[in-house]
N, C-alpha and C. Protein backbone atom coordinates (compact mmCIF):
# COMPACT_ATOMS: atom_id res chain seq x y z
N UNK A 1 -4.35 -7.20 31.46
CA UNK A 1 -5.52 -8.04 31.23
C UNK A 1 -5.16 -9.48 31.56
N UNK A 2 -6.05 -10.16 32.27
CA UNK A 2 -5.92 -11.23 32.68
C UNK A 2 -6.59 -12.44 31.47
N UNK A 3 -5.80 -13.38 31.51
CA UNK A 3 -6.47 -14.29 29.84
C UNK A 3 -7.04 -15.73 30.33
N UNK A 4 -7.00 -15.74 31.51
CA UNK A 4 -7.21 -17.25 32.41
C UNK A 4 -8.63 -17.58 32.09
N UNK A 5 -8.53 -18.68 30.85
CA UNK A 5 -9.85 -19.99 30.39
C UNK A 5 -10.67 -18.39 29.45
N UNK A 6 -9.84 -17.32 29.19
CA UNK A 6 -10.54 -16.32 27.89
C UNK A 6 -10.46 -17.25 26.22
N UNK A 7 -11.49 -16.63 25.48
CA UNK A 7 -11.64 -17.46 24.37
C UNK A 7 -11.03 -16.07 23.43
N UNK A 8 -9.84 -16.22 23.02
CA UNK A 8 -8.53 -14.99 22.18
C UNK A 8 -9.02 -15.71 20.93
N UNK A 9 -9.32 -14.99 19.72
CA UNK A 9 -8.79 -15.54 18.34
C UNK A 9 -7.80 -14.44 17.89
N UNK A 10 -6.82 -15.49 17.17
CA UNK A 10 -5.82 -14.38 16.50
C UNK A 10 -6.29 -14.75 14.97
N UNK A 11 -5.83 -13.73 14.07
CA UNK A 11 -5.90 -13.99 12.67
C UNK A 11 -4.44 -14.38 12.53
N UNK A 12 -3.54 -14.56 11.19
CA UNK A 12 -2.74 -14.64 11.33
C UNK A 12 -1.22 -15.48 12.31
N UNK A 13 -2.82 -16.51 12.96
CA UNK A 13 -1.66 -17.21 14.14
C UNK A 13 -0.78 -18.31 13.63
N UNK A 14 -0.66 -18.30 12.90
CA UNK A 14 0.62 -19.68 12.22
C UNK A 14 1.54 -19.55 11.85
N UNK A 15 2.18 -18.06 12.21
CA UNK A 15 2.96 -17.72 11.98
C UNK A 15 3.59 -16.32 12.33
N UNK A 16 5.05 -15.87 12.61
CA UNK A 16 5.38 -14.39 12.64
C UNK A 16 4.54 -14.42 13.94
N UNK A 17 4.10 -12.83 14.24
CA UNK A 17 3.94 -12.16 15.27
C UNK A 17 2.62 -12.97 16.25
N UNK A 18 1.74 -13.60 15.29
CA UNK A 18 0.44 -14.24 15.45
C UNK A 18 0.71 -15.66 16.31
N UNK A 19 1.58 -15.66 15.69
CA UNK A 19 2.49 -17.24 16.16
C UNK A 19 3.11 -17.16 17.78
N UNK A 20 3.74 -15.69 17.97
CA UNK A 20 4.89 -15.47 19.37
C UNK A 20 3.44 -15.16 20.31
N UNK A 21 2.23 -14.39 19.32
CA UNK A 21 1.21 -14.10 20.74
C UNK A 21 0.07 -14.90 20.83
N UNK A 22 -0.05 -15.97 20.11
CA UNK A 22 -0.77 -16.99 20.66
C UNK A 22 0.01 -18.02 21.48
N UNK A 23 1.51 -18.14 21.74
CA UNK A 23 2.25 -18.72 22.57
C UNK A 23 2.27 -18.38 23.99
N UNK A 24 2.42 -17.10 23.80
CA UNK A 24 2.43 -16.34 25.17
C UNK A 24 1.35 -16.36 25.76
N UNK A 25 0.05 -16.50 25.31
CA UNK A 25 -1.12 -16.28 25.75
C UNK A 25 -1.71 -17.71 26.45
N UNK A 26 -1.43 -18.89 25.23
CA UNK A 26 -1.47 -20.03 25.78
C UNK A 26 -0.35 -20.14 27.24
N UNK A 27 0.25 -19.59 27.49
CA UNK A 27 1.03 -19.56 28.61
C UNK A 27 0.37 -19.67 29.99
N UNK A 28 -0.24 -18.45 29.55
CA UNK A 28 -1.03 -17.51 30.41
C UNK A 28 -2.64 -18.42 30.48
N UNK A 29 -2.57 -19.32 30.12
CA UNK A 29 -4.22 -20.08 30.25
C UNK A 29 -5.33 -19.54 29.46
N UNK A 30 -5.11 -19.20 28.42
CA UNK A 30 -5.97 -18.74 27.96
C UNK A 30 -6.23 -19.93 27.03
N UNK A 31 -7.70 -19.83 26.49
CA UNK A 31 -8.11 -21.05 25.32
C UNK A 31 -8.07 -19.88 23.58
N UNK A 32 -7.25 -20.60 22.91
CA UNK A 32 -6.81 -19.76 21.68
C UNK A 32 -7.40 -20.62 20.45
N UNK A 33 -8.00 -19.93 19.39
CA UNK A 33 -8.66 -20.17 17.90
C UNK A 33 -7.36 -19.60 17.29
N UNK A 34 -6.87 -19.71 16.41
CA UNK A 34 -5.44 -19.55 15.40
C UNK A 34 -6.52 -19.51 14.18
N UNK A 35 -6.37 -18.59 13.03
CA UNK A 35 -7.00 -18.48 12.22
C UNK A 35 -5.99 -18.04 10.91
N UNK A 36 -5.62 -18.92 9.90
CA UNK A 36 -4.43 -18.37 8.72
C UNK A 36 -5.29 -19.34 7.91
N UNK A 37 -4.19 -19.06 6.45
CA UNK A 37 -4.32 -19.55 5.21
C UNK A 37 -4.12 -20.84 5.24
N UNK A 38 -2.95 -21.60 5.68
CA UNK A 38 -2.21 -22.50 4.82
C UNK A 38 -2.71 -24.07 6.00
N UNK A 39 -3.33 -24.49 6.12
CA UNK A 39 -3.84 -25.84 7.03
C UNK A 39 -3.04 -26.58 7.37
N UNK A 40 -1.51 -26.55 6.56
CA UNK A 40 -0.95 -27.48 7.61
C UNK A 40 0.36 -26.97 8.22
N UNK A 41 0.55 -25.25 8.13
CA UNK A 41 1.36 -24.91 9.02
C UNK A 41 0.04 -24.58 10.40
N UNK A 42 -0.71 -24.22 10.40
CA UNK A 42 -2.14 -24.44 11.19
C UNK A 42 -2.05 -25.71 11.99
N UNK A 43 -1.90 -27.37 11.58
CA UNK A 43 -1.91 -27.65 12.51
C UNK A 43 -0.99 -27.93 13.15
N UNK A 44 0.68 -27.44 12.64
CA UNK A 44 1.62 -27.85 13.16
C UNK A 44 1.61 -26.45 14.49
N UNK A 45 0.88 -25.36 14.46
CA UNK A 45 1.34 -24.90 15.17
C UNK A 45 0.47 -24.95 15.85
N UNK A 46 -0.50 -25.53 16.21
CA UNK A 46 -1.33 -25.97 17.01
C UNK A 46 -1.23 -26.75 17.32
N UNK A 47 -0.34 -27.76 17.02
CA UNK A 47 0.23 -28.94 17.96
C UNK A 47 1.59 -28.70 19.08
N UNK A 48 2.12 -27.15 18.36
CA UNK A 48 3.17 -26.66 19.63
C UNK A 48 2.16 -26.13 20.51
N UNK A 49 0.82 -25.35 20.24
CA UNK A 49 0.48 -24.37 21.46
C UNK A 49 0.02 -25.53 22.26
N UNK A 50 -0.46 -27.07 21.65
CA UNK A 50 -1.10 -27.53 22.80
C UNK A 50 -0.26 -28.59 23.42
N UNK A 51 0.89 -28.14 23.38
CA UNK A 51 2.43 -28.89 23.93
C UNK A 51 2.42 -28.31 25.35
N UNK A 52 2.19 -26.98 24.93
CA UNK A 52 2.75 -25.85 26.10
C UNK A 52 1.41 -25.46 26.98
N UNK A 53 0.39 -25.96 26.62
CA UNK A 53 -1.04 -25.58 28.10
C UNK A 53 -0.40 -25.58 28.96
N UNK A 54 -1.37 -24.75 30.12
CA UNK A 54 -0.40 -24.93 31.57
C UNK A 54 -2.15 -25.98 32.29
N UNK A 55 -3.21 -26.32 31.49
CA UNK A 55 -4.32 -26.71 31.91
C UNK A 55 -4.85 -27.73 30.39
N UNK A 56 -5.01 -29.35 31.51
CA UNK A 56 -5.99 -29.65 30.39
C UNK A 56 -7.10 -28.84 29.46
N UNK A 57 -8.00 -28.39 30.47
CA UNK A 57 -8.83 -27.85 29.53
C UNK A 57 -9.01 -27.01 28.78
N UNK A 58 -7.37 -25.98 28.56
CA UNK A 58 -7.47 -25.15 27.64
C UNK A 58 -7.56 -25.74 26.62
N UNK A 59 -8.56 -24.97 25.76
CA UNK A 59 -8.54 -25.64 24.22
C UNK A 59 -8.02 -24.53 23.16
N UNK A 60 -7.75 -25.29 22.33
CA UNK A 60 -6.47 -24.57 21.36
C UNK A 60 -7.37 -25.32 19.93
N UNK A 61 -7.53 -24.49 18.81
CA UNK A 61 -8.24 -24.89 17.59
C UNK A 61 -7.39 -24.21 16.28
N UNK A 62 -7.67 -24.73 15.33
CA UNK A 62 -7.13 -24.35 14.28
C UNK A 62 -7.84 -23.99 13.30
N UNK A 63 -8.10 -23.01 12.61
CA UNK A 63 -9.22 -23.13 11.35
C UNK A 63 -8.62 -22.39 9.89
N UNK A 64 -8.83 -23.25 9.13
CA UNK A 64 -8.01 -22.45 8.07
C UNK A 64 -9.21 -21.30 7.62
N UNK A 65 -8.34 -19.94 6.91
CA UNK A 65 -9.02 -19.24 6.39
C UNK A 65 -8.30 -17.43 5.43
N UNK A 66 -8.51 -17.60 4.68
CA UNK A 66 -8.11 -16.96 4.00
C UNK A 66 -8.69 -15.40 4.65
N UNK A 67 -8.61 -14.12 5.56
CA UNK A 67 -9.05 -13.50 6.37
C UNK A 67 -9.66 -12.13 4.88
N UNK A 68 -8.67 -12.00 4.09
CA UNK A 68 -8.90 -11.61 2.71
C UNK A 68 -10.25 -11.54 2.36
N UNK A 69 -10.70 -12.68 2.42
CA UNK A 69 -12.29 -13.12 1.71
C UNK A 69 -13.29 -13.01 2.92
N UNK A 70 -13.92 -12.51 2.75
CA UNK A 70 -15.59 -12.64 4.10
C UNK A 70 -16.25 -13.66 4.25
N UNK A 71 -15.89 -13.88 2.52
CA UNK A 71 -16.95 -15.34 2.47
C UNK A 71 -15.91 -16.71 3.63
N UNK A 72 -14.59 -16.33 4.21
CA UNK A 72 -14.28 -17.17 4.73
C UNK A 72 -14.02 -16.87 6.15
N UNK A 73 -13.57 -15.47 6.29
CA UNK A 73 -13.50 -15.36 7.62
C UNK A 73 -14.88 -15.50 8.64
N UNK A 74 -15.93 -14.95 8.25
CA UNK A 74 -17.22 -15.27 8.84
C UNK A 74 -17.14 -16.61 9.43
N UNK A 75 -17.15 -17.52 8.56
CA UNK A 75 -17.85 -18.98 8.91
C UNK A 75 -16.47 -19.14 10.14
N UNK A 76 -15.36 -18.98 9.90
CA UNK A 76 -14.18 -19.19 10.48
C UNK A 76 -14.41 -18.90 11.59
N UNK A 77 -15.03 -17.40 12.19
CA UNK A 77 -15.30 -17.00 13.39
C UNK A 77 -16.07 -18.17 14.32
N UNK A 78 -17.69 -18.34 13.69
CA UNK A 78 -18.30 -19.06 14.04
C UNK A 78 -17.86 -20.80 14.26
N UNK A 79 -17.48 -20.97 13.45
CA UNK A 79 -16.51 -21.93 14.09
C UNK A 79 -15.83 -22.38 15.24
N UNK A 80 -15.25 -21.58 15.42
CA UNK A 80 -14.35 -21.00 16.90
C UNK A 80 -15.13 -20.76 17.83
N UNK A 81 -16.20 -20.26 17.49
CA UNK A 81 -16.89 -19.85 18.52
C UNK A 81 -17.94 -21.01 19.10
N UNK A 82 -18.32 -21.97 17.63
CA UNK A 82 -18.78 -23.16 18.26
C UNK A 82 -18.33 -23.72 18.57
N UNK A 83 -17.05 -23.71 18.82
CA UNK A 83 -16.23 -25.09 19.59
C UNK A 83 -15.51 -24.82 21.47
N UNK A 84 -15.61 -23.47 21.02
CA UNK A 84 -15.02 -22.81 22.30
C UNK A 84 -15.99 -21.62 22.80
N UNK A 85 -16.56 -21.08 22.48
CA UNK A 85 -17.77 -20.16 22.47
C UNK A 85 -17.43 -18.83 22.31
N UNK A 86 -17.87 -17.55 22.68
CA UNK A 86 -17.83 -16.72 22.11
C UNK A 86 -16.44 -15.95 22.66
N UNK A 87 -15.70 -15.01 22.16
CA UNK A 87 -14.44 -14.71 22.09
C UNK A 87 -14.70 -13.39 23.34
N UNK A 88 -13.49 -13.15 24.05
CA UNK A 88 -13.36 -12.19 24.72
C UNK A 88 -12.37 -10.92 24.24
N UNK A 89 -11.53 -11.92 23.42
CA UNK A 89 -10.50 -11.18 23.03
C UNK A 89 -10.37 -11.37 21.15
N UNK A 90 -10.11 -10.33 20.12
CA UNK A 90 -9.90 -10.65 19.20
C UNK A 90 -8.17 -9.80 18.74
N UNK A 91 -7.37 -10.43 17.98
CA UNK A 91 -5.94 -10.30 18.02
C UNK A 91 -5.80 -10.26 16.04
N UNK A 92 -6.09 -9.34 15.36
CA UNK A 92 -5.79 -9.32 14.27
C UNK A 92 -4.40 -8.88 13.62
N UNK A 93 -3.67 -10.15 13.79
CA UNK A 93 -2.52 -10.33 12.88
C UNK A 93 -2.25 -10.83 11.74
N UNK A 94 -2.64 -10.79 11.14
CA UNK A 94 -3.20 -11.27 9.25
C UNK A 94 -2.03 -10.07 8.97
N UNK A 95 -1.33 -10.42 8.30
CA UNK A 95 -0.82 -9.40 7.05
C UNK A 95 0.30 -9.42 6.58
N UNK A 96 0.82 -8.61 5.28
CA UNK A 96 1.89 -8.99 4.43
C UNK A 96 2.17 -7.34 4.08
N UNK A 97 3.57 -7.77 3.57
CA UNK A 97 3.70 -6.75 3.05
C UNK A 97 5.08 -7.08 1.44
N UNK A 98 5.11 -6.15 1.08
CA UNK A 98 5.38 -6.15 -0.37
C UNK A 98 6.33 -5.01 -0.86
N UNK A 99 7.65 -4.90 -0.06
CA UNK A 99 8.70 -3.60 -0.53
C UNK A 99 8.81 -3.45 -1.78
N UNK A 100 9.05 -2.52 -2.30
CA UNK A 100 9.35 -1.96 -3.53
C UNK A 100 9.34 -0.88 -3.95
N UNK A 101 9.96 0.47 -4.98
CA UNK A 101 9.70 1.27 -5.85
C UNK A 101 8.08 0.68 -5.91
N UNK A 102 7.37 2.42 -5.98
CA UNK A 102 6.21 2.39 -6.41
C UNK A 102 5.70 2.09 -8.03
N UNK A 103 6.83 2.77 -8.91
CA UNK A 103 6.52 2.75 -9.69
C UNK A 103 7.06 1.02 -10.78
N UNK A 104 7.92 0.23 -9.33
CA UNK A 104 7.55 -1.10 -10.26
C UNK A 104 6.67 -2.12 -10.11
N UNK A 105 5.77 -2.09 -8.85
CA UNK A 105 4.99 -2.79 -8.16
C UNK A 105 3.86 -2.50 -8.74
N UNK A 106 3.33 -3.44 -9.48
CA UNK A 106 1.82 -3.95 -10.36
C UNK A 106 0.74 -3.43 -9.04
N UNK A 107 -0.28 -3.13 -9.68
CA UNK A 107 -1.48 -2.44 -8.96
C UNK A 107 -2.03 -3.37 -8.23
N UNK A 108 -1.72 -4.81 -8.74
CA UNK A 108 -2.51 -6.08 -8.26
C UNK A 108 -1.49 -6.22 -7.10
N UNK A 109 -0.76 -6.02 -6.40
CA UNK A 109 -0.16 -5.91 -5.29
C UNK A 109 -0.58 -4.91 -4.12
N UNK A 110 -0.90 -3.74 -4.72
CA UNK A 110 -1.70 -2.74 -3.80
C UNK A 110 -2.96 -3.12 -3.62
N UNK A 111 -3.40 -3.58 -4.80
CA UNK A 111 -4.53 -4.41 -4.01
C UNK A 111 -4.80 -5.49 -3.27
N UNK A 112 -3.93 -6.21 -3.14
CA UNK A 112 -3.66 -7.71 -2.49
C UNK A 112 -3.42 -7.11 -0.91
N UNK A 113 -2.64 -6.18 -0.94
CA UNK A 113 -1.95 -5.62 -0.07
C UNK A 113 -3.09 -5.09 1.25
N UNK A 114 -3.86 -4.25 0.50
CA UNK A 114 -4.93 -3.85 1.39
C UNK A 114 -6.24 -4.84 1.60
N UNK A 115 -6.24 -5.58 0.82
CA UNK A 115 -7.07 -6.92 0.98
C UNK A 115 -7.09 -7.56 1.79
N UNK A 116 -5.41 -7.93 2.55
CA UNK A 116 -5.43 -8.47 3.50
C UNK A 116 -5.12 -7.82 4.67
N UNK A 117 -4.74 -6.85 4.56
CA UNK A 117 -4.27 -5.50 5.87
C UNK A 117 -5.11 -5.23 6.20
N UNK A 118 -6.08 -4.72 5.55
CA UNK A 118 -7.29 -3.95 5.97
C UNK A 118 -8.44 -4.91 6.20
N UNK A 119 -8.82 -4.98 4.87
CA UNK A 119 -10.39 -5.17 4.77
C UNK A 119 -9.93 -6.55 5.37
N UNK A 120 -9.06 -7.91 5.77
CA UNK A 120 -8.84 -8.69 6.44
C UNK A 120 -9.57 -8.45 8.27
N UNK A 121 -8.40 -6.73 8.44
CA UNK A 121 -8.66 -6.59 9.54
C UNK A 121 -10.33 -6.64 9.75
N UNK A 122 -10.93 -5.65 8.94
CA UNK A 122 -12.04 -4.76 9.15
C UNK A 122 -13.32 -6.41 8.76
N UNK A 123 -13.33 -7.81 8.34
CA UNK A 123 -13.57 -8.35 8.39
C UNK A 123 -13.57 -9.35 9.34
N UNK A 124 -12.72 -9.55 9.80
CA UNK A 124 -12.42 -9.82 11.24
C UNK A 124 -12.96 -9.57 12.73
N UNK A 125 -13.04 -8.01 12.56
CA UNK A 125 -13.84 -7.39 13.26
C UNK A 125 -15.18 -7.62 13.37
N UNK A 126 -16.00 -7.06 11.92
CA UNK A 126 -17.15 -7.71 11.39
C UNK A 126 -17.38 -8.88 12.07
N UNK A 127 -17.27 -10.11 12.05
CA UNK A 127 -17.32 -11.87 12.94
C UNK A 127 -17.33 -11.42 14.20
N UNK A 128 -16.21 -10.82 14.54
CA UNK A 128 -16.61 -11.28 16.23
C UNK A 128 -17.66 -9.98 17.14
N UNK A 129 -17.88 -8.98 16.15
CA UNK A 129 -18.66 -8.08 16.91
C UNK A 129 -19.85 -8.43 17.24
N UNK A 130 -20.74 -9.32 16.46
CA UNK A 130 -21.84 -9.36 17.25
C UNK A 130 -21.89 -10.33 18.54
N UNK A 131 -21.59 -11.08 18.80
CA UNK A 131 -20.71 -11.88 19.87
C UNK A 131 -20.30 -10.94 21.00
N UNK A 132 -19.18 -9.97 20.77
CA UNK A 132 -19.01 -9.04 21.93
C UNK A 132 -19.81 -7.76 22.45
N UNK A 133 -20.68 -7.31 21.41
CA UNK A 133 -21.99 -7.18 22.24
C UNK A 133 -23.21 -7.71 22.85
N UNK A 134 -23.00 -8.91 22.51
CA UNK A 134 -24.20 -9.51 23.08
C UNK A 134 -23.63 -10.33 24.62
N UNK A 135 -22.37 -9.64 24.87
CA UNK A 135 -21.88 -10.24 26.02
C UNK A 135 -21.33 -9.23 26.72
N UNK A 136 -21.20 -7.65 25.63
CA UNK A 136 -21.39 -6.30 26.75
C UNK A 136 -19.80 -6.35 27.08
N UNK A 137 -18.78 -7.40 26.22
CA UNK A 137 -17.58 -6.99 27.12
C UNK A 137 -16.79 -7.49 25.44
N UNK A 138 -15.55 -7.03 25.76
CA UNK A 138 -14.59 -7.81 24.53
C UNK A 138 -13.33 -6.77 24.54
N UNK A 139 -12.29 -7.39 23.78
CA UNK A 139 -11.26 -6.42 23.50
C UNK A 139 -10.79 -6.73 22.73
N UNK A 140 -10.66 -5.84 21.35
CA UNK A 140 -10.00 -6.17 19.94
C UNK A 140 -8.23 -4.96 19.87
N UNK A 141 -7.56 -6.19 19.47
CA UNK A 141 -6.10 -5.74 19.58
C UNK A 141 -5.95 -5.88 18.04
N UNK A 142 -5.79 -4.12 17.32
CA UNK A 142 -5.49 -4.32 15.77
C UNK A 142 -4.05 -3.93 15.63
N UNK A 143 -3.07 -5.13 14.93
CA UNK A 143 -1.73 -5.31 14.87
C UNK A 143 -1.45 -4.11 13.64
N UNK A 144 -0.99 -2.98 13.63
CA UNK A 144 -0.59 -2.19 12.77
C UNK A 144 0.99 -2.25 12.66
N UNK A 145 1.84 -0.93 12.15
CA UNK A 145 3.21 -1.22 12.33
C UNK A 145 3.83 0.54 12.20
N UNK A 146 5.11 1.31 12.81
CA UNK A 146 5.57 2.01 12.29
C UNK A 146 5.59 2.55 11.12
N UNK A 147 5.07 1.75 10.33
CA UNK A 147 4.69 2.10 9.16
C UNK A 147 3.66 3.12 8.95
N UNK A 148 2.42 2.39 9.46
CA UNK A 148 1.52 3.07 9.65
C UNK A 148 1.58 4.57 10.57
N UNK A 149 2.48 5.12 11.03
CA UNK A 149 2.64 6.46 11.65
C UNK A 149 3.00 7.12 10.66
N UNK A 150 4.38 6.90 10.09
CA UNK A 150 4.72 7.50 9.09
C UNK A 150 5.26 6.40 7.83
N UNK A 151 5.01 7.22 6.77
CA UNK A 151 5.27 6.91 5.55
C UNK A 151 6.61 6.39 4.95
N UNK A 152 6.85 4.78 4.82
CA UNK A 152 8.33 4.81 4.95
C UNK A 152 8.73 4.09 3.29
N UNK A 153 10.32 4.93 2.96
CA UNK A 153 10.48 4.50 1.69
C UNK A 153 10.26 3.12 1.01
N UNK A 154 9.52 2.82 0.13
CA UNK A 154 9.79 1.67 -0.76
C UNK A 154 8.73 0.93 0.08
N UNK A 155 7.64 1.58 0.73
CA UNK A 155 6.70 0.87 1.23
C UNK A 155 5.31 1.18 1.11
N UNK A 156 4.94 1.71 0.19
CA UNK A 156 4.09 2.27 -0.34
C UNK A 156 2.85 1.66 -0.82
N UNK A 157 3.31 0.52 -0.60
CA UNK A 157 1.85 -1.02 -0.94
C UNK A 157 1.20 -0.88 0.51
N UNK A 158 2.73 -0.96 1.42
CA UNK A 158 2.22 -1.46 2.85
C UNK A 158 1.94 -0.19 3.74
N UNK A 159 2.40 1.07 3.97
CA UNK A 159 2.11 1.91 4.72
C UNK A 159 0.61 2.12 4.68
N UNK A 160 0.50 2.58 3.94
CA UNK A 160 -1.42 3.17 3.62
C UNK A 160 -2.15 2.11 3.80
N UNK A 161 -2.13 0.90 3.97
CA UNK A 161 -2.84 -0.28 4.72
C UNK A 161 -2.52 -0.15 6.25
N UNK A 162 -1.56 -0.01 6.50
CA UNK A 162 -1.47 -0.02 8.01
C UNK A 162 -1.93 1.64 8.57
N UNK A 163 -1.74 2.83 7.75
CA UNK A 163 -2.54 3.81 7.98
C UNK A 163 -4.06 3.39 8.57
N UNK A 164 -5.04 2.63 7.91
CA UNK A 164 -5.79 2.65 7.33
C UNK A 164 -6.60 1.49 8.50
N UNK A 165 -5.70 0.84 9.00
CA UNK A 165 -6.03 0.17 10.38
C UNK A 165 -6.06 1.00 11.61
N UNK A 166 -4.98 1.84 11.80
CA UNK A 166 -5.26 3.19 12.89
C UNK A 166 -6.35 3.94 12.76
N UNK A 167 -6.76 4.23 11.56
CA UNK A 167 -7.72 5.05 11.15
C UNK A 167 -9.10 4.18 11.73
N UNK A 168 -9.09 2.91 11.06
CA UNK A 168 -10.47 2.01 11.63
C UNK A 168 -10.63 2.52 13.53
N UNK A 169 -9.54 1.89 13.74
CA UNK A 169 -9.74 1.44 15.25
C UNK A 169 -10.27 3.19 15.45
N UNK A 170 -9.45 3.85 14.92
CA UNK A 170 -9.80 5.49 16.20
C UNK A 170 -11.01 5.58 15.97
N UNK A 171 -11.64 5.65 14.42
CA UNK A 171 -12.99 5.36 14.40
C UNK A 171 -14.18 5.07 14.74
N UNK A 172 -14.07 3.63 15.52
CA UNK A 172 -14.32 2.34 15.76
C UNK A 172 -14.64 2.75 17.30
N UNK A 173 -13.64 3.52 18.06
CA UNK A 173 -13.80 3.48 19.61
C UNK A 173 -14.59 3.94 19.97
N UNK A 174 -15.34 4.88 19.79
CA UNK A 174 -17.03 5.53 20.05
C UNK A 174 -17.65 5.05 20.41
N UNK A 175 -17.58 4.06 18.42
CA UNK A 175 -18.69 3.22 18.59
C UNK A 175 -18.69 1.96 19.74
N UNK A 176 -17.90 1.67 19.62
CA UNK A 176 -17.60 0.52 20.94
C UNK A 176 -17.73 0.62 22.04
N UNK A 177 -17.07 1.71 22.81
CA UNK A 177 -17.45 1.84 24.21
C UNK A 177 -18.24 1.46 24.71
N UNK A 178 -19.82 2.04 24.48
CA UNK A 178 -20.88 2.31 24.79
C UNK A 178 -21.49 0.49 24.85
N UNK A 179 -20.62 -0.68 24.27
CA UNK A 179 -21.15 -2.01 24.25
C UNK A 179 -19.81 -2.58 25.26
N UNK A 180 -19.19 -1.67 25.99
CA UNK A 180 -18.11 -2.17 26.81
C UNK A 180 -16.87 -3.36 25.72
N UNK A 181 -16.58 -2.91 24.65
CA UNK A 181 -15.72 -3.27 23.90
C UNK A 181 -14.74 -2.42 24.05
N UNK A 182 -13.43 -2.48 24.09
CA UNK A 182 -12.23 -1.23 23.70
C UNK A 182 -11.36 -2.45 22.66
N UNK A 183 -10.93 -1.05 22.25
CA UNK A 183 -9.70 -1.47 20.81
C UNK A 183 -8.57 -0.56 21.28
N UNK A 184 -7.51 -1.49 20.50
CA UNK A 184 -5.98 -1.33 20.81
C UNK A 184 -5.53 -1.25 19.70
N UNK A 185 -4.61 -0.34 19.31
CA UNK A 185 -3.76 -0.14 17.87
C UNK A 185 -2.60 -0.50 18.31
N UNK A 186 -2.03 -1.87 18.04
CA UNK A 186 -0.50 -1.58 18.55
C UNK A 186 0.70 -1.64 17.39
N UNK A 187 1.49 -1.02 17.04
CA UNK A 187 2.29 -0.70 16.14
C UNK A 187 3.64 -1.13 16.64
């Protein structure tokens, strides 16, 4: 896929994996929205991607947002999208994880856990879909992990969230096609 003057949002871009593929992408000319929690690792790393343009006019944005909550990722989308317009590409890298024995890890962790794995992802999605049908094209890349294939010890907060993102996308592809959207599970 070619990314030259594409409008990519990543979730999760301020960091970790969100961080190495909004670099690479800005490489590649693409105009990137970075979407995380914390506002001022946000704009520090939005002051490296817009170190490295290979074009004035790529534009590079920052928006804080907790991907967790709807009530924030929504507006977050639109945002992005008013400043740079509507997305071609969406890159959901939002997520955490939480090792441990099952049986010492508080419930409020499994729920935190899938809060932001999932329903992060599956919110995410939500924002930019009406946008990529009304433009008949798009491609959503959902960041899962080995985990999510199989079930791995002392990870039991985090596997079944990343299950649970494979599960969306296979879901998900049906429905999409038919609006010239495809989804990517990459693990």
């Amino acid at each position: 896929m070619r990314f030259w003057q594409q409008h990519v949002i990543i979730t999760g871009g301020s960091s970790g994996i969100g961080k190495a593929v909004a670099r690479l992408l800005v490489k590649q000319g693409a105009n990137v929205s970075i979407i995380a929690r914390t506002p001022a690792r946000l704009e520090a790393t939005k002051t490296e991607l817009e170190a490295i343009r290979i074009a004035e006019t790529q534009r590079v944005i920052a928006v804080p947002a907790d991907v967790a909550e709807r009530s924030q990722i929504i507006p977050a989308v639109e945002t992005a999208v008013d400043q740079i317009g509507p997305p071609q590409v969406l890159i959901t890298c939002a997520g955490m994880s939480h090792p441990g024995h099952f049986i010492d890890l508080p419930v409020e962790i499994f729920e935190q856990t899938m809060a932001v794995n999932y329903f992060g992802t599956l919110y995410s999605i939500k924002a930019v879909y009406p946008w990529m049908v009304k433009q008949r094209h798009g491609h959503i890349v959902l960041v899962s992990s080995g985990a999510g294939l199989i079930g791995l010890f002392s990870y039991t907060a985090y596997s079944p969230t990343k299950f649970a993102v494979r599960a969306l996308a296979e879901s998900l592809r049906g429905e999409l096609k038919p609006h010239g959207i495809n989804i990517t599970t990459q693990c």
